[in-house]
Protein backbone atom coordinates (compact mmCIF):
# COMPACT_ATOMS: atom_id res chain seq x y z
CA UNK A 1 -5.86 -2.38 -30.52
CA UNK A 2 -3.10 -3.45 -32.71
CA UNK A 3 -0.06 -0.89 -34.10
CA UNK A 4 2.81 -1.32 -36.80
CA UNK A 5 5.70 -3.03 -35.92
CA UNK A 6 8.85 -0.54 -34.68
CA UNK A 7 10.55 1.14 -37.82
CA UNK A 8 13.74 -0.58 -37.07
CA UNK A 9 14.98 -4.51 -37.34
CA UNK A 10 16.73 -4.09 -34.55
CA UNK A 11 14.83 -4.23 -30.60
CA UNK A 12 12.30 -1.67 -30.05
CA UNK A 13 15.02 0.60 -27.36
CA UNK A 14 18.22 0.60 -28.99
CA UNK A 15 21.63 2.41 -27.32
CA UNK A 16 21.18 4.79 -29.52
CA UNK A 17 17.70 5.87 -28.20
CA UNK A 18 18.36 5.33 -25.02
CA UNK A 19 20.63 7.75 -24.91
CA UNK A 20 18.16 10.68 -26.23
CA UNK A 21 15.28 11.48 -24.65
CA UNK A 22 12.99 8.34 -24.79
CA UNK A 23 9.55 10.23 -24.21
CA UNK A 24 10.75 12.59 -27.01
CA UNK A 25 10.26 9.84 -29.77
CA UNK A 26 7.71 10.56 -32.19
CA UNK A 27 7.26 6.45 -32.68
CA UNK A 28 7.62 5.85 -28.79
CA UNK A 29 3.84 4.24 -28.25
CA UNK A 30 4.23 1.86 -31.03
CA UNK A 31 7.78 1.17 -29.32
CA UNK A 32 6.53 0.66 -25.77
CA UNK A 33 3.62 -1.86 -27.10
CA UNK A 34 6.48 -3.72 -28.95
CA UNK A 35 8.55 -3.60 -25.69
CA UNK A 36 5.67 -4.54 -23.39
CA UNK A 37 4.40 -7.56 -25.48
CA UNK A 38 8.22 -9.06 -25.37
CA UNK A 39 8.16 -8.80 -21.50
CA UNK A 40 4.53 -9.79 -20.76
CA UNK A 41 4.79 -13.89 -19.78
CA UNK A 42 7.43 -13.01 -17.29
CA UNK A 43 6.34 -9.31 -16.07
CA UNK A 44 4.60 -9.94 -13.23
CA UNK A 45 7.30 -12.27 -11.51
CA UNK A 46 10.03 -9.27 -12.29
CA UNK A 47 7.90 -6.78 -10.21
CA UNK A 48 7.68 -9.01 -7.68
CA UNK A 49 11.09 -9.86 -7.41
CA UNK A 50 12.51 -6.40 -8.16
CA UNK A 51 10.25 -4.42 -5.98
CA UNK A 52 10.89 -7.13 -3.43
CA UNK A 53 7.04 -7.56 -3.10
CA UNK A 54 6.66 -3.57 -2.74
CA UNK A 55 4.59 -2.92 -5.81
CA UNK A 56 1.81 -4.57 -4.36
CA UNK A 57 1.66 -2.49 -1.44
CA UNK A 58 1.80 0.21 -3.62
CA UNK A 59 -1.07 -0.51 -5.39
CA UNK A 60 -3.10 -0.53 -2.42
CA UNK A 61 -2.04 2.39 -1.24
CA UNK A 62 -3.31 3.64 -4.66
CA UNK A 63 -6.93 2.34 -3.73
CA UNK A 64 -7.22 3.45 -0.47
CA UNK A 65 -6.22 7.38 -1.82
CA UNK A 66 -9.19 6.59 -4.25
CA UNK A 67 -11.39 6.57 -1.76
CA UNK A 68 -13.64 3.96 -2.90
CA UNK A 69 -16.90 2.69 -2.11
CA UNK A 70 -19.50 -0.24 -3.49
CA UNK A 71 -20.67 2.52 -5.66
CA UNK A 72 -17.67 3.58 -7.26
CA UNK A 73 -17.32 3.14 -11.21
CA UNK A 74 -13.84 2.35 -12.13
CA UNK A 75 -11.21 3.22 -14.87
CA UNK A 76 -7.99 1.20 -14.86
CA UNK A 77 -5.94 2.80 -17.52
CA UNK A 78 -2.77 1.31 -18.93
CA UNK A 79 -3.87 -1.94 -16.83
CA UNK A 80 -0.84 -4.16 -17.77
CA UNK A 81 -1.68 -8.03 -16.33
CA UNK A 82 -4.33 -6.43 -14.11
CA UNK A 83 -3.15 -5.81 -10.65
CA UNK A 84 -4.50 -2.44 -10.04
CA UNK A 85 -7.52 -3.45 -11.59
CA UNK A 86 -7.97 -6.95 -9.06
CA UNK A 87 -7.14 -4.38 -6.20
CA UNK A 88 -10.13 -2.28 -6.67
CA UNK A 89 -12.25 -5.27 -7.23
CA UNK A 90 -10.91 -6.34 -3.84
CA UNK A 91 -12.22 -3.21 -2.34
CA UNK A 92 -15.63 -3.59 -3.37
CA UNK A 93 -16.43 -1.49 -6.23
CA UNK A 94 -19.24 -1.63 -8.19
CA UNK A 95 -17.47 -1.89 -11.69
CA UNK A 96 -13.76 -2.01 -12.63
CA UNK A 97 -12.67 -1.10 -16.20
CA UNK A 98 -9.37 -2.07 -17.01
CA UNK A 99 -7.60 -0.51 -20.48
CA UNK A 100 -4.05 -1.35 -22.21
CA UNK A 101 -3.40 -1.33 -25.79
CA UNK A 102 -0.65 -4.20 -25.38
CA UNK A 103 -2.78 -7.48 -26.39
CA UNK A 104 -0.25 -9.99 -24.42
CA UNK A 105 -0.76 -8.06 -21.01
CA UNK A 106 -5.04 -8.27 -21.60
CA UNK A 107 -4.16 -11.56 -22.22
CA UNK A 108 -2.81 -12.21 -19.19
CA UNK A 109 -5.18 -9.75 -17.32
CA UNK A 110 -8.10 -11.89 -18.72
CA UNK A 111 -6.42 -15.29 -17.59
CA UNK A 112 -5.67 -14.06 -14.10
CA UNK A 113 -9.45 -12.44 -13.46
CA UNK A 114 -11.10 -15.72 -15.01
CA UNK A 115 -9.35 -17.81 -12.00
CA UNK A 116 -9.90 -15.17 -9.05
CA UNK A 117 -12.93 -16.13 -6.60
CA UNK A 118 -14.71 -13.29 -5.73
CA UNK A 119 -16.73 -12.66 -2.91
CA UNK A 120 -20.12 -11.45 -3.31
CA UNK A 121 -19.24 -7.75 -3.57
CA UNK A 122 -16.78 -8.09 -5.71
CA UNK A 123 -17.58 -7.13 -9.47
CA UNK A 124 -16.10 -9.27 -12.50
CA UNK A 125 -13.61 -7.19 -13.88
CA UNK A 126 -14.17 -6.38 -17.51
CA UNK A 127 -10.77 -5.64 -19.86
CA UNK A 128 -10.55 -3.42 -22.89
CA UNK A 129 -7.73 -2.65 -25.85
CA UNK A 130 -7.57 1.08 -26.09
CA UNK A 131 -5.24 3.97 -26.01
CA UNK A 132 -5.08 6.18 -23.21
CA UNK A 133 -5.18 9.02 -25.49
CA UNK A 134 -8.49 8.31 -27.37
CA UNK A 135 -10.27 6.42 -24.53
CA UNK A 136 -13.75 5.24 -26.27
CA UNK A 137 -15.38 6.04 -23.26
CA UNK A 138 -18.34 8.91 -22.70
CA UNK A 139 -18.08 11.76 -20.83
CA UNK A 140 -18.80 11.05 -17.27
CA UNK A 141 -19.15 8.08 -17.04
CA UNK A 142 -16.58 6.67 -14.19
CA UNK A 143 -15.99 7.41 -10.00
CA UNK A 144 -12.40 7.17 -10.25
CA UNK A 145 -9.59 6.88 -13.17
CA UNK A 146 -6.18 5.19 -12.09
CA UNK A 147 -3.01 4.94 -13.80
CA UNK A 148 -0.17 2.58 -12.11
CA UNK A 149 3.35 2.64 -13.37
CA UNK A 150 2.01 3.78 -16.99
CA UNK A 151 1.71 7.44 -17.35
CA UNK A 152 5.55 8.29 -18.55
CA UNK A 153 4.65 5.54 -21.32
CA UNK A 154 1.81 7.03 -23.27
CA UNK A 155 3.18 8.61 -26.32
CA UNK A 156 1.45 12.09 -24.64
CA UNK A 157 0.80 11.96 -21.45
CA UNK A 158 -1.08 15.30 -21.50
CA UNK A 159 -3.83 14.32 -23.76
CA UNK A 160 -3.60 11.20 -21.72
CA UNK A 161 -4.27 13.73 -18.22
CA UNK A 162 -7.43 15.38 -20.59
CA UNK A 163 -8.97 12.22 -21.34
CA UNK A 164 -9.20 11.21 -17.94
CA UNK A 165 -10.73 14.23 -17.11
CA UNK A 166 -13.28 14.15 -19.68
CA UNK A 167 -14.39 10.77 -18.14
CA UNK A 168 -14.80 11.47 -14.63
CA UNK A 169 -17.93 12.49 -13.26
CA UNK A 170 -18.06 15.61 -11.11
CA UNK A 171 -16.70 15.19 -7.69
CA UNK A 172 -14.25 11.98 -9.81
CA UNK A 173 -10.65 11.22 -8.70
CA UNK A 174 -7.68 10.59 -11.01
CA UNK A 175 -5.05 8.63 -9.14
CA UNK A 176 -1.39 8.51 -11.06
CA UNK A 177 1.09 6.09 -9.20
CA UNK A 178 4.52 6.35 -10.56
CA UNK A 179 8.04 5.72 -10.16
CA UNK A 180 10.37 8.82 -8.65
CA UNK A 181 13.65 10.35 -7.69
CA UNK A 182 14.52 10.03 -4.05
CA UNK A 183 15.17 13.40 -2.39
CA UNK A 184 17.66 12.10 -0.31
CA UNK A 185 21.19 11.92 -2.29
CA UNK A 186 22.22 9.05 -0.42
CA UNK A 187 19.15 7.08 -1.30
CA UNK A 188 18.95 8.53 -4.73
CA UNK A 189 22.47 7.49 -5.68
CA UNK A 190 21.96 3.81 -4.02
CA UNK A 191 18.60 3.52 -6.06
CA UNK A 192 20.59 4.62 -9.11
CA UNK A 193 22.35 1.77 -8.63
CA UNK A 194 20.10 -0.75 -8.60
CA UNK A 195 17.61 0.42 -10.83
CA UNK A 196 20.18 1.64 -13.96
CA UNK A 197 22.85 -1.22 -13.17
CA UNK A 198 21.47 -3.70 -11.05
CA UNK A 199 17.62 -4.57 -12.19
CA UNK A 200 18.17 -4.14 -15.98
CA UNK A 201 20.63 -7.30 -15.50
CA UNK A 202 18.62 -9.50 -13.25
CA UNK A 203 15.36 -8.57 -14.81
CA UNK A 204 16.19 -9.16 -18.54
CA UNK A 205 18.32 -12.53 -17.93
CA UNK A 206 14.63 -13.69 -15.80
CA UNK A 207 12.89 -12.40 -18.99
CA UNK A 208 14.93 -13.39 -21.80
CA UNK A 209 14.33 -10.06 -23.25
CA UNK A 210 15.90 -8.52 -26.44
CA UNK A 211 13.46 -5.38 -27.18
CA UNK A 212 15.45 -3.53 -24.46
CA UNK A 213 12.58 -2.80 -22.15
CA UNK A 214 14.33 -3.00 -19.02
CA UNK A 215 17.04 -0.35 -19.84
CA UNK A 216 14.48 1.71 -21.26
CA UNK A 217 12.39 1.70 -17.85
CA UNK A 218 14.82 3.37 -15.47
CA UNK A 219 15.58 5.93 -18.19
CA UNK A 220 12.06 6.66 -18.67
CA UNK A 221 11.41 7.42 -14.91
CA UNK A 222 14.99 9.74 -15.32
CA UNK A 223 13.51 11.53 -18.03
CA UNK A 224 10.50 12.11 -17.20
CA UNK A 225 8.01 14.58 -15.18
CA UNK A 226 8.68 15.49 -11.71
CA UNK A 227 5.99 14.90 -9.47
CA UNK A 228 6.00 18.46 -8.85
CA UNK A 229 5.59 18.90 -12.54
CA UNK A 230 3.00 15.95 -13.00
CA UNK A 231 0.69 17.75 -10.59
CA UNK A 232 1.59 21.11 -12.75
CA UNK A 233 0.27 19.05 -15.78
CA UNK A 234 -2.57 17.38 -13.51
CA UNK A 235 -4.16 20.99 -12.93
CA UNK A 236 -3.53 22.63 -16.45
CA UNK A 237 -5.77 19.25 -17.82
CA UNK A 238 -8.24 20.89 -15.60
CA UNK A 239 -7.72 18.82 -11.56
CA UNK A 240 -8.16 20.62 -8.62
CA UNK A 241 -7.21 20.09 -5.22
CA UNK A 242 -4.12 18.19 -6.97
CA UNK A 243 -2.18 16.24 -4.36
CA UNK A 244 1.42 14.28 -3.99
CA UNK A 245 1.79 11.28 -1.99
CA UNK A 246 5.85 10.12 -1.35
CA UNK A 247 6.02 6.04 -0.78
CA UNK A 248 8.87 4.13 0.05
CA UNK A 249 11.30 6.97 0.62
CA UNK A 250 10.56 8.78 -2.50
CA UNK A 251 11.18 5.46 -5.08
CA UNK A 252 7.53 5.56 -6.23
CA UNK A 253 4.90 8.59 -5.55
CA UNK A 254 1.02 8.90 -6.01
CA UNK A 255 -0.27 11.75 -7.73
CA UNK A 256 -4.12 11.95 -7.10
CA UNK A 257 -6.31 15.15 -8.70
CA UNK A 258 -10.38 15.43 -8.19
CA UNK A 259 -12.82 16.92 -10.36
């Protein structure tokens, strides 16, 4: 999937925008596949680094809420360089599925999968462009739908929630993981830190970034849904038995719903 460039010569989050309400944008998708294709050859060593090796962890906790089996069909949406996606192969799926509409992340997805070794139960992982708004997908036709770290970037994240429904097969699970605001204050004001002063430093001088990405990613997770209000949105797309999941002292939460 390919999109116009951003309307502006300038980077794709200016100071400007960042200042507004980035999810309010009506040109934010084109924006965030600008920003992501800037930061894709050095995006996986920035999670690592800046999550201190967390975001892995993460990600399996994702799978295991899944509650997958070798006959589980699955949907990676917004699959970045793959990591969810080689996660769930881990676990012994039957298929994995993994989505982006940024072509330098598939590109590194693909590279990544192609020099795995898999053990026998382990399926090849397959990787599509597409938008997680107008999957091209049929109806029913996967176990379990993730979504890691990707959600608050879709230009509408509740045709986003629909879609996913519309794929999963009765008794399916839809499993959001996503950044969030610590309860605590003490721990919410030392992760402000860090993640609005701190990591947009560090992370664009390892990435050589100009498209502003990493200031726009800490202001996306402030301006976006609650998890409280993602579940909201998780059972007006039509989930049931929605449930939250705190990691890490409330820096990242899972959100899964079931069909």
């Amino acid at each position: 999937m390919t999109a116009e460039p951003p309307p502006t010569t300038g980077p794709a989050w200016s100071n400007e925008l960042l200042a507004a309400d980035v999810h309010a944008q009506s040109d934010k998708a084109v924006r965030v596949q600008a920003m992501f294709g800037a930061i894709a050859p050095r995006y996986d060593i920035n999670n690592r680094l800046h999550s201190f090796g967390l975001d892995q962890r993460w990600r399996r906790a994702a799978v295991r809420l899944a509650a997958v089996d070798a006959t589980s069909d699955v949907v990676d949406i917004a699959c970045g360089t793959g990591d969810l996606s080689e996660a769930f192969a881990a676990a012994g799926v039957r298929s994995v599925l993994g989505v982006d509409f940024t072509p330098q992340m598939l590109d590194i997805a693909r590279a990544k999968a192609s020099g795995r070794r898999r053990r026998a139960n382990q399926p090849t992982i397959r990787y599509e462009a597409g938008d997680a708004t107008k999957l091209t997908l049929a109806d029913q036709s996967a176990d379990v739908v993730s979504i890691a770290f990707g959600i608050r970037n879709v230009g509408d994240a509740g045709q986003a929630l629909r879609e996913c429904r519309r794929i999963l097969r009765p008794g399916g699970r839809l499993v959001i993981l996503e950044f969030s605001e610590p309860r605590n204050a003490l721990i919410r004001a030392a992760n402000h830190l860090y993640t609005r002063q701190i990591m947009p430093w560090t992370a664009t001088l390892i990435s050589g970034d100009r498209s502003g990405a990493y200031r726009y990613l800490p202001r996306s997770v402030a301006t976006f849904l609650t998890p409280e209000a993602l579940a909201a949105e998780l059972r007006r797309a039509g989930f049931s038995a929605v449930s939250s999941h705190v990691l890490t002292l409330g820096v990242c939460t899972i959100t899964v719903g079931r069909v």
